[in-house]
Protein backbone atom coordinates (compact mmCIF):
# COMPACT_ATOMS: atom_id res chain seq x y z
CA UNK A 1 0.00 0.00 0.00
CA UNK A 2 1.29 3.33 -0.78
CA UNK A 3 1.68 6.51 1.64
CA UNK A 4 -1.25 8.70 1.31
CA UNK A 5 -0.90 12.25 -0.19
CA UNK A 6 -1.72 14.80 2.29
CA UNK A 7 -3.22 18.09 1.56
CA UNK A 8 -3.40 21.28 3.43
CA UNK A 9 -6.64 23.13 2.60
CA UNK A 10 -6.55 27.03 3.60
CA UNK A 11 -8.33 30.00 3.83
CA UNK A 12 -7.04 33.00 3.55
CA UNK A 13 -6.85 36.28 6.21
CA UNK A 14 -10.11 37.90 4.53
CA UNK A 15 -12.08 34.57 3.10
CA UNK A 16 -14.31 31.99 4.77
CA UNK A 17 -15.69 29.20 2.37
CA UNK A 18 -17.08 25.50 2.55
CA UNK A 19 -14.55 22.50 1.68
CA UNK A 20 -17.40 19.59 0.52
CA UNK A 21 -15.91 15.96 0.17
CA UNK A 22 -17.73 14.05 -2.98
CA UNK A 23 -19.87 11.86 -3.44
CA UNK A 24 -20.49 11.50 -0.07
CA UNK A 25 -21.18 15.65 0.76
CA UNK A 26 -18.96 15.83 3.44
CA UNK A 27 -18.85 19.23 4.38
CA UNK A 28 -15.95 21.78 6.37
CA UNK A 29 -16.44 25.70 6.93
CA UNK A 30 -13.03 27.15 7.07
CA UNK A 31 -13.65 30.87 8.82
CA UNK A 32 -10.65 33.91 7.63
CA UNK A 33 -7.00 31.85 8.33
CA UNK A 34 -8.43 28.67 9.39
CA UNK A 35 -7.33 25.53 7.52
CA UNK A 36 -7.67 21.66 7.52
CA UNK A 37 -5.67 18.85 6.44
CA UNK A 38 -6.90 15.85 4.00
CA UNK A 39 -5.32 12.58 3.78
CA UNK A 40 -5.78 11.40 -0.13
CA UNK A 41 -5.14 7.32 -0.34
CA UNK A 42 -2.62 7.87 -3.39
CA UNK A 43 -3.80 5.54 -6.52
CA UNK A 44 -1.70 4.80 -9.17
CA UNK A 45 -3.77 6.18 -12.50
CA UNK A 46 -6.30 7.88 -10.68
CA UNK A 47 -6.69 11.76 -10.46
CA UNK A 48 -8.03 13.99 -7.85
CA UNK A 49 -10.89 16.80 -9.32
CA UNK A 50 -11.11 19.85 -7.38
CA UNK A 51 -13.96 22.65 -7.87
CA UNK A 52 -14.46 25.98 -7.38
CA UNK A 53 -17.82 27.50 -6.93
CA UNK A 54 -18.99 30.48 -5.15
CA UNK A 55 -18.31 30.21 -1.74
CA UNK A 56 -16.44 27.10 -1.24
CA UNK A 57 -15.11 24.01 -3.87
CA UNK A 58 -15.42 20.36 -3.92
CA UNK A 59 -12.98 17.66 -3.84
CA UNK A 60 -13.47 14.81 -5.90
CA UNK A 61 -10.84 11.73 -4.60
CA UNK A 62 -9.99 8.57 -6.02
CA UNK A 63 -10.17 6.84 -2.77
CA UNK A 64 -10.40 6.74 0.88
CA UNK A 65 -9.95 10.05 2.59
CA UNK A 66 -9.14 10.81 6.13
CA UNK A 67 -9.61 14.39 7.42
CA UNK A 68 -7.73 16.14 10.19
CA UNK A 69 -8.61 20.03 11.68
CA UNK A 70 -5.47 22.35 11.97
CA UNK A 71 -4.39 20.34 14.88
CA UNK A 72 -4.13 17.43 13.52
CA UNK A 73 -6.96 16.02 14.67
CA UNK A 74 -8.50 13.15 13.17
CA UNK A 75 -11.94 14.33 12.15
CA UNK A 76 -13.42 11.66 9.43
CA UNK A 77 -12.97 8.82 7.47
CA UNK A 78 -14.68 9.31 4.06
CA UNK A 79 -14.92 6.15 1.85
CA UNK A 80 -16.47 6.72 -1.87
């Protein structure tokens, strides 16, 4: 098994959006400077879609993702 890819997801000083998790709709508001951390089960072939829309953007994964707050606390496990 490979080492997961992990991903730091931010906010800036003046932004607050919504991080949503598909297909499941797994959802994380992120206030001005908060951030999060996603751990991506790497997959050979496979990519990883990300989307911006107003107000937040969705990640799309090719696999098992475990989510973590700024911390480093384990939040979720999010299976597809």
């Amino acid at each position: 098994m490979s080492k997961p890819l992990r991903i730091k997801i931010s906010a800036d000083e003046d932004t607050s959006f919504t991080v949503m998790f598909e297909p499941l709709g797994m959802d994380y508001d992120l206030g001005p400077g908060e951030w999060m951390y996603a751990e991506v089960q790497a997959m050979e072939a496979a990519e990883m879609e990300i989307i911006q829309w107003e107000g937040g953007m969705s990640i799309l994964p090719p696999g098992t993702v475990r989510t973590f707050n700024a911390a480093g606390e384990f939040l979720h496990e999010l299976h597809n």
